[in-house]
PDB file of N, CA and C in Angstrom:
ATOM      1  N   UNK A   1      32.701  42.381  10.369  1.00  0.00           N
ATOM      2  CA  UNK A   1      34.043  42.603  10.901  1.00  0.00           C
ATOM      3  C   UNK A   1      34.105  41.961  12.278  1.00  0.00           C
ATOM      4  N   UNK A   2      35.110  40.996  12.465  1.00  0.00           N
ATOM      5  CA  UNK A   2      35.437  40.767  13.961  1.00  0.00           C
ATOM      6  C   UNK A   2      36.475  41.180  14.592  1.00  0.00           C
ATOM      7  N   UNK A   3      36.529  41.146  15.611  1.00  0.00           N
ATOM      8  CA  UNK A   3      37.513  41.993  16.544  1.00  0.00           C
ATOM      9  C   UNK A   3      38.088  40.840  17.378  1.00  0.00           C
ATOM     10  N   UNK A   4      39.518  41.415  17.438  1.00  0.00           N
ATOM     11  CA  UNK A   4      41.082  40.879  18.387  1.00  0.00           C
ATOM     12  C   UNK A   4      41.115  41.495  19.319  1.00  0.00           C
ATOM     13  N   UNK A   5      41.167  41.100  20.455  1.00  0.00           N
ATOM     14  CA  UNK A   5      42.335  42.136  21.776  1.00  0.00           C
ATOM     15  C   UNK A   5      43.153  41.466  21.344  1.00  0.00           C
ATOM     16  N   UNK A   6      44.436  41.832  21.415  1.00  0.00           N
ATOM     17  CA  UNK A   6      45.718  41.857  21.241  1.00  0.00           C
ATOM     18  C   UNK A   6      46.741  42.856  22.046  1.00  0.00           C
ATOM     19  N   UNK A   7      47.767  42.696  22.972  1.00  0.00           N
ATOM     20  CA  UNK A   7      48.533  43.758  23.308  1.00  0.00           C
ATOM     21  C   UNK A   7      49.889  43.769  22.733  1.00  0.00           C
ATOM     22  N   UNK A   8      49.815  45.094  22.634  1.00  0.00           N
ATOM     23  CA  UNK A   8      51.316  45.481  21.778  1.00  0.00           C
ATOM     24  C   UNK A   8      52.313  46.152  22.726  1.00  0.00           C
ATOM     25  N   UNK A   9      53.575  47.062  21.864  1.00  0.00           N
ATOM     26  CA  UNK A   9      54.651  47.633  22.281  1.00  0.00           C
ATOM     27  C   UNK A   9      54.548  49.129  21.436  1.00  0.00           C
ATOM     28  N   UNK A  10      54.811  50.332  21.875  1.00  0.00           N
ATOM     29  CA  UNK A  10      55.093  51.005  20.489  1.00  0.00           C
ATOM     30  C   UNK A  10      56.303  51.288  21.079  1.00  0.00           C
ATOM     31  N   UNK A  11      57.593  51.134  19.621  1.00  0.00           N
ATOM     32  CA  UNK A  11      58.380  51.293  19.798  1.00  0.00           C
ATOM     33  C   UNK A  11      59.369  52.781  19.863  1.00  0.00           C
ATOM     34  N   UNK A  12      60.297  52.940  19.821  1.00  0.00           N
ATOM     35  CA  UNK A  12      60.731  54.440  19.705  1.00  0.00           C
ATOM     36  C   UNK A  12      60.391  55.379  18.157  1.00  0.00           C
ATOM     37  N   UNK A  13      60.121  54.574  17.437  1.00  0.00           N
ATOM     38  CA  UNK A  13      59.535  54.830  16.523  1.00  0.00           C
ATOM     39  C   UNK A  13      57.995  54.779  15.528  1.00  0.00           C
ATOM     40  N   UNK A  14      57.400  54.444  16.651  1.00  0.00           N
ATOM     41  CA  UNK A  14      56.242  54.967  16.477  1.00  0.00           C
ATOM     42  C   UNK A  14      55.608  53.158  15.803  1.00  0.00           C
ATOM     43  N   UNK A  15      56.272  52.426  15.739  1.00  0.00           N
ATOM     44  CA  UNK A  15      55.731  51.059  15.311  1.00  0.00           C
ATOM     45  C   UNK A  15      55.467  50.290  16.192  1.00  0.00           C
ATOM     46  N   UNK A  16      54.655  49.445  16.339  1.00  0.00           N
ATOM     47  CA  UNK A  16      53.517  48.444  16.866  1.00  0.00           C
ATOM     48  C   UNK A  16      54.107  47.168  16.799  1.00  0.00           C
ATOM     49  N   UNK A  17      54.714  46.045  17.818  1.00  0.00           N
ATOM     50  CA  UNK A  17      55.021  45.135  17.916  1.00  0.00           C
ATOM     51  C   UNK A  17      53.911  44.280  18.394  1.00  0.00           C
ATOM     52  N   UNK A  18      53.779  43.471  18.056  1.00  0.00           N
ATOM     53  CA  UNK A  18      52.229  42.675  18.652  1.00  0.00           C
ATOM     54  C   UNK A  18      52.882  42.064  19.751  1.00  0.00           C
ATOM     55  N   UNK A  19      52.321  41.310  20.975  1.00  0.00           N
ATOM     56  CA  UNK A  19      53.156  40.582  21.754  1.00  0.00           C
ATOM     57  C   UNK A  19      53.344  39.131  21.760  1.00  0.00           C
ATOM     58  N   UNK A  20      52.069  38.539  20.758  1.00  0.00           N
ATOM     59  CA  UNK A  20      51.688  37.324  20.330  1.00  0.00           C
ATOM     60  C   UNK A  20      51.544  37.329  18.748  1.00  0.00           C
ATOM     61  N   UNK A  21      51.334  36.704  18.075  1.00  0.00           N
ATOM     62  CA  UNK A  21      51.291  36.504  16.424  1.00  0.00           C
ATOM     63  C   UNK A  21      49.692  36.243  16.314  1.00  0.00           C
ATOM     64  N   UNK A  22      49.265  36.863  15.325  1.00  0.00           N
ATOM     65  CA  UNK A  22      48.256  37.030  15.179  1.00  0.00           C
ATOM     66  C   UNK A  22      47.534  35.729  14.373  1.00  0.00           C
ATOM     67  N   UNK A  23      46.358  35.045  15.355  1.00  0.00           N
ATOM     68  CA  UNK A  23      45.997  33.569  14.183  1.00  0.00           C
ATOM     69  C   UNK A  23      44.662  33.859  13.537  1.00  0.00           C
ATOM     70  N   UNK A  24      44.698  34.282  12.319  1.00  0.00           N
ATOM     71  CA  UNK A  24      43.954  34.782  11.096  1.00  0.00           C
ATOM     72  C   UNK A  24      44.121  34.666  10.047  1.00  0.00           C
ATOM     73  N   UNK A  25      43.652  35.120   9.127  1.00  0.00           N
ATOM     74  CA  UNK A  25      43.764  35.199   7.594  1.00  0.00           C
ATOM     75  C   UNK A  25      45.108  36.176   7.523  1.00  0.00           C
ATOM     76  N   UNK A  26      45.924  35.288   6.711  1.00  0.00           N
ATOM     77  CA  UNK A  26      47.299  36.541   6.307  1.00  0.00           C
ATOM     78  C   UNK A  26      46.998  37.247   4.988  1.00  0.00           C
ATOM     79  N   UNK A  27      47.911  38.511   4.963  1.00  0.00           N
ATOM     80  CA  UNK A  27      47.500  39.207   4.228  1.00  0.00           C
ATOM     81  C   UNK A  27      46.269  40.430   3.675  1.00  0.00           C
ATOM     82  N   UNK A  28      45.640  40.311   4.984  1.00  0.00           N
ATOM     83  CA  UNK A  28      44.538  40.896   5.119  1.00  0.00           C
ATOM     84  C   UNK A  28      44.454  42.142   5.729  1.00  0.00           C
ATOM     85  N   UNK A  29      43.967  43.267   5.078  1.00  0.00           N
ATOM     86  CA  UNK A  29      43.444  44.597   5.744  1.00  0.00           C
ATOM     87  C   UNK A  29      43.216  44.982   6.791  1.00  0.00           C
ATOM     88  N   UNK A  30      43.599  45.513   7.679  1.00  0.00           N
ATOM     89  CA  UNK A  30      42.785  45.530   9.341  1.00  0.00           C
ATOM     90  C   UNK A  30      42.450  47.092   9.710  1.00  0.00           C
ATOM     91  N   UNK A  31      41.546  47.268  10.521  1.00  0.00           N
ATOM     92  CA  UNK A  31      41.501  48.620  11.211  1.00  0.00           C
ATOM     93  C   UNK A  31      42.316  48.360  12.458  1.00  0.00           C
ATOM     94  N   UNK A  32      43.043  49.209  12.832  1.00  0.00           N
ATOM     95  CA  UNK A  32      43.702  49.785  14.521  1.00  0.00           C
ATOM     96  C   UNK A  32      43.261  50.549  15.161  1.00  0.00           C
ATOM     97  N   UNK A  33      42.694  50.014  16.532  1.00  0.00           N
ATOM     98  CA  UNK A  33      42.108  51.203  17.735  1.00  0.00           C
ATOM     99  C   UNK A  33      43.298  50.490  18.769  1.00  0.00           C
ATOM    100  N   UNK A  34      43.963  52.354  18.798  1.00  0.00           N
ATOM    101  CA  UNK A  34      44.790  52.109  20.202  1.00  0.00           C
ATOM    102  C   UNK A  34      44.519  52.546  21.008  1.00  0.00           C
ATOM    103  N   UNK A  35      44.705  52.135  22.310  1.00  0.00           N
ATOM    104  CA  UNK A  35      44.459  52.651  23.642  1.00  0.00           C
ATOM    105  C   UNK A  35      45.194  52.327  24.730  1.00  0.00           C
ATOM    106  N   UNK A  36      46.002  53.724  24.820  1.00  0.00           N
ATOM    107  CA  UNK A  36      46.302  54.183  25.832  1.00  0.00           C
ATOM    108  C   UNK A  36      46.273  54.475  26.892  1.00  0.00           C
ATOM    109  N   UNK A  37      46.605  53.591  28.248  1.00  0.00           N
ATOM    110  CA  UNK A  37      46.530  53.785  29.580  1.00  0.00           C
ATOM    111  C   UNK A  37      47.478  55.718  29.791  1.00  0.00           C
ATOM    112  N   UNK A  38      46.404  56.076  30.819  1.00  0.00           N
ATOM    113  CA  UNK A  38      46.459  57.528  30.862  1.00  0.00           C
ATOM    114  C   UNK A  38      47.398  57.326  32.378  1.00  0.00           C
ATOM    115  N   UNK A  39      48.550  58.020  32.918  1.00  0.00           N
ATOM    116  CA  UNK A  39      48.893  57.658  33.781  1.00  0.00           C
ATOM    117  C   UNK A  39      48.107  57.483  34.836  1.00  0.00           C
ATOM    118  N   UNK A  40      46.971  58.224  35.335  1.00  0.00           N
ATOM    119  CA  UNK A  40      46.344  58.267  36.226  1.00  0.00           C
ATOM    120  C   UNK A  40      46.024  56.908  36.880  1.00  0.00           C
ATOM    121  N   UNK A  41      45.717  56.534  35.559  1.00  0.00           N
ATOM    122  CA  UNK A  41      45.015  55.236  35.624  1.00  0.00           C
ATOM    123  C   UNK A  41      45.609  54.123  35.781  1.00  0.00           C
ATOM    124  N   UNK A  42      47.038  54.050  35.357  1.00  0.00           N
ATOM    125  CA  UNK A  42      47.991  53.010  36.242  1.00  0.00           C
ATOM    126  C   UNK A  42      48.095  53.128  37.362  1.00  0.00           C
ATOM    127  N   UNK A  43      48.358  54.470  37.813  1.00  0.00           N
ATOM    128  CA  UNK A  43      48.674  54.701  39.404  1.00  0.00           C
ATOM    129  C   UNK A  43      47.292  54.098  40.103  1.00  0.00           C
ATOM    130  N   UNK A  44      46.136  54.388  39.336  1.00  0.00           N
ATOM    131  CA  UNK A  44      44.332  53.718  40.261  1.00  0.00           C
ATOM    132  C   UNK A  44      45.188  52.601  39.860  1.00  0.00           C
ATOM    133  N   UNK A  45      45.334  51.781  39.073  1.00  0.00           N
ATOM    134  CA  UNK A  45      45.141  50.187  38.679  1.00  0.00           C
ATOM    135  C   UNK A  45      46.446  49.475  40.284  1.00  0.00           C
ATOM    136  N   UNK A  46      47.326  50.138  39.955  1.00  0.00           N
ATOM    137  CA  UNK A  46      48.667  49.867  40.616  1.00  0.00           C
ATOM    138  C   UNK A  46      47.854  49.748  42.224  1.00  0.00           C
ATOM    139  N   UNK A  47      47.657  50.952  42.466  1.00  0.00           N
ATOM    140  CA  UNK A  47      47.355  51.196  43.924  1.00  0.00           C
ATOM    141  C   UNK A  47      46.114  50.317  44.514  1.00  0.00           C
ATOM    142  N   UNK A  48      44.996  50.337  43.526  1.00  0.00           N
ATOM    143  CA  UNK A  48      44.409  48.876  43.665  1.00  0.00           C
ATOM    144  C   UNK A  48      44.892  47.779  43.752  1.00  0.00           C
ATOM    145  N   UNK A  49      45.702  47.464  43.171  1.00  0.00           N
ATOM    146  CA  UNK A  49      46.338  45.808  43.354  1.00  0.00           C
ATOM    147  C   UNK A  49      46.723  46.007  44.535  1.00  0.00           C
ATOM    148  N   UNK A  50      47.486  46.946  45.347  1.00  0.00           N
ATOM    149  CA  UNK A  50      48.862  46.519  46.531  1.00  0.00           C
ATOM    150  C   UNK A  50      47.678  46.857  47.650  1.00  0.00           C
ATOM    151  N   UNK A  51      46.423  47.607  47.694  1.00  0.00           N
ATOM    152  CA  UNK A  51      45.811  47.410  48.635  1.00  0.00           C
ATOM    153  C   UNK A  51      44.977  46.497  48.981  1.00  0.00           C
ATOM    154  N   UNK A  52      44.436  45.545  47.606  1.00  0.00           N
ATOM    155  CA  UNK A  52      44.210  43.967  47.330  1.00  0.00           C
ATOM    156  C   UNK A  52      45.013  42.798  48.279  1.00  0.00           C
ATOM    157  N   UNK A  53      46.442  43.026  47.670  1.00  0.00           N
ATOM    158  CA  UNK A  53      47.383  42.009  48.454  1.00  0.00           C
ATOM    159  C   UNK A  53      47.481  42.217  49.590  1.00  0.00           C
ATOM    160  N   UNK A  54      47.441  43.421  50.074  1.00  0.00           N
ATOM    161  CA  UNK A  54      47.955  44.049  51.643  1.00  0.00           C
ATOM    162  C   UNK A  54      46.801  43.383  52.464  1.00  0.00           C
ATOM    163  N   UNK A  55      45.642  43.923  51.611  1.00  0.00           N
ATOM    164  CA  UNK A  55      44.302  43.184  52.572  1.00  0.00           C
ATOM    165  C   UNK A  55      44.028  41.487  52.657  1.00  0.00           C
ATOM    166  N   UNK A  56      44.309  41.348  51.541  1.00  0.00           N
ATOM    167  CA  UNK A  56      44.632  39.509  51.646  1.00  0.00           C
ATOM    168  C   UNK A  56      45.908  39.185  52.770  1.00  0.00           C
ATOM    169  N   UNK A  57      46.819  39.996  52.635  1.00  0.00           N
ATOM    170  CA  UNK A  57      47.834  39.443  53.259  1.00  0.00           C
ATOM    171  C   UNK A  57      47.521  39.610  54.684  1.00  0.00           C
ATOM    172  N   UNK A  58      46.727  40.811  55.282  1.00  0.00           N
ATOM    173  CA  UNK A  58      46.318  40.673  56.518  1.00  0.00           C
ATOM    174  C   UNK A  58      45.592  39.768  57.163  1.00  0.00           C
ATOM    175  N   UNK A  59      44.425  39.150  56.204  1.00  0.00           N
ATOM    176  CA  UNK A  59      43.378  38.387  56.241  1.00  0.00           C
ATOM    177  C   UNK A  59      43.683  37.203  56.364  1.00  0.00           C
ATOM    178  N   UNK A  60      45.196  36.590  55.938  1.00  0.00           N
ATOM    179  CA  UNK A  60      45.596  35.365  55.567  1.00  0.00           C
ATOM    180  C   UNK A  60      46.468  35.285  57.327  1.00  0.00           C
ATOM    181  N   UNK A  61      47.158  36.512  57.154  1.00  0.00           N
ATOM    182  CA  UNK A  61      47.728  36.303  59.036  1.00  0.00           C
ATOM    183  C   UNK A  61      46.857  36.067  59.854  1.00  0.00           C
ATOM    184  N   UNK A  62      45.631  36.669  59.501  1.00  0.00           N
ATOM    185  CA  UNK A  62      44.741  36.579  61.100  1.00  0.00           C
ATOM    186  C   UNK A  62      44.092  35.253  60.835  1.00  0.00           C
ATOM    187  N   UNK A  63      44.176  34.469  59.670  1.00  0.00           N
ATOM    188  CA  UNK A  63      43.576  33.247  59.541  1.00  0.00           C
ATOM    189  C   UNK A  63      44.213  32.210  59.865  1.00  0.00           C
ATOM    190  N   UNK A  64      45.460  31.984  59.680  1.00  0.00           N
ATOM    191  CA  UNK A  64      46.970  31.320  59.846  1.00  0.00           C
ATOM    192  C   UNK A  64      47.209  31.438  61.539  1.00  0.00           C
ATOM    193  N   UNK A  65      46.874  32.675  62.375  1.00  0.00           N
ATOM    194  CA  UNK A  65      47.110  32.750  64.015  1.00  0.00           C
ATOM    195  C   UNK A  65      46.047  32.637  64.798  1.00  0.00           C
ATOM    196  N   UNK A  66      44.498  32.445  64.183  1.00  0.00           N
ATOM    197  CA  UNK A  66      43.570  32.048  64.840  1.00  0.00           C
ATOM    198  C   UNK A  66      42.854  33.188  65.259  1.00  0.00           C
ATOM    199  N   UNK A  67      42.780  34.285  64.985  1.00  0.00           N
ATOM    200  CA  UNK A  67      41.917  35.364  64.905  1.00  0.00           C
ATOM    201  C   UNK A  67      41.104  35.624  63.941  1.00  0.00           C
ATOM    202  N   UNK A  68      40.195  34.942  64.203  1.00  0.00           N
ATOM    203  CA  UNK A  68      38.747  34.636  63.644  1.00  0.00           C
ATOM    204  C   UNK A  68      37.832  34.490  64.726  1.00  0.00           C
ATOM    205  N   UNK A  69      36.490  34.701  63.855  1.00  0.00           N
ATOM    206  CA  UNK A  69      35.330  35.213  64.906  1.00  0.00           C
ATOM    207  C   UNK A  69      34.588  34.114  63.898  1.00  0.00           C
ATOM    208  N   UNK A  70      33.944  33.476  64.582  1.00  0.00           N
ATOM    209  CA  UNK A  70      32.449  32.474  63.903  1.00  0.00           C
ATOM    210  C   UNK A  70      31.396  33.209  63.210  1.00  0.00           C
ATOM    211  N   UNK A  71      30.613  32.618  62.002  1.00  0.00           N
ATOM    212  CA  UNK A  71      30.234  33.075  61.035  1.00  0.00           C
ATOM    213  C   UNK A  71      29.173  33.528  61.750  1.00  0.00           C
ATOM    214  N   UNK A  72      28.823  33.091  62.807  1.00  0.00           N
ATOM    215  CA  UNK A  72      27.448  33.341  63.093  1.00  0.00           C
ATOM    216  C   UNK A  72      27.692  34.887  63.727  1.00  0.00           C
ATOM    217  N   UNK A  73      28.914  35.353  63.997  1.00  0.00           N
ATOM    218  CA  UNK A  73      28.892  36.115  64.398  1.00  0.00           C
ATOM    219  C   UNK A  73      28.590  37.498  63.593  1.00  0.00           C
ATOM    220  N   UNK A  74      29.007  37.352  62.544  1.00  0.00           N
ATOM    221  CA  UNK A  74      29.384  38.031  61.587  1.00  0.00           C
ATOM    222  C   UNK A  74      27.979  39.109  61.380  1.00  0.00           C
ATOM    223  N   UNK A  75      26.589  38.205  61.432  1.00  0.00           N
ATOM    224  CA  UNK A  75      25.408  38.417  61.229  1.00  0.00           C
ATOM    225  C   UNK A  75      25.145  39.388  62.688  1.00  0.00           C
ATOM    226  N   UNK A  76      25.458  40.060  63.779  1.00  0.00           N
ATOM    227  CA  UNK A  76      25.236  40.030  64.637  1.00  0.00           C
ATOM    228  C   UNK A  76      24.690  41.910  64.720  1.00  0.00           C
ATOM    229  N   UNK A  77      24.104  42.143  64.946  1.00  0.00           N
ATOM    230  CA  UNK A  77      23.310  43.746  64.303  1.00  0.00           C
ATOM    231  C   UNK A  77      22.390  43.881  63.130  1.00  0.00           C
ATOM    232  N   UNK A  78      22.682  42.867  62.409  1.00  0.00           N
ATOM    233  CA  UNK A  78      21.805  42.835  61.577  1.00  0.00           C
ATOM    234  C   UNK A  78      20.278  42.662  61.320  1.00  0.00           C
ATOM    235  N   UNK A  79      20.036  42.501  62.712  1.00  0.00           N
ATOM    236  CA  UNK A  79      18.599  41.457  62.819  1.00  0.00           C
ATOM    237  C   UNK A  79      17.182  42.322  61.896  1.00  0.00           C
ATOM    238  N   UNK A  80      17.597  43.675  61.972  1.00  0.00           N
ATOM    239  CA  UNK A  80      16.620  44.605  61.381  1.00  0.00           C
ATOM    240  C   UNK A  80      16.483  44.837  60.026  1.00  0.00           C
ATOM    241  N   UNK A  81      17.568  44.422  59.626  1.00  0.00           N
ATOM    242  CA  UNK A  81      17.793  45.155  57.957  1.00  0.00           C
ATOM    243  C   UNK A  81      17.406  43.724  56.972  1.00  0.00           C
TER     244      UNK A  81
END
């Protein structure tokens, strides 16, 4: 047996829209494992991304206005570890 990711829709009625067409053998038998994002876990996924961009977006201002420190600096406490 081989396996698809594929993402779907379920609709108000309980049916499965694929979002792409499936390129395989037609006519053929399949098993379905669905899975369900739990809200929690959008809100982690969500809140990860915007603190991603936020931190890029800070990183990109202080790079763009010249607030940067030399690499060598970066190393600077470290000498022990």
């Amino acid at each position: 047996m081989k396996a698809i990711k594929v993402m779907a829709t379920i609709d108000e009625h309980g049916q499965l829209t694929l979002d792409h067409p499936l390129i395989t053998d037609k006519n053929s038998r399949v098993e379905v494992i669905i899975l369900i994002a739990e809200a929690a876990e959008i809100d982690e996924d969500e809140l990860s991304k915007k603190v991603i961009v936020e931190d890029f977006r800070q990183a990109w201002h202080e790079a763009m206005t010249g607030q940067t420190i030399p690499v060598a600096r970066l190393w600077e406490g470290f000498e022990d570890v």
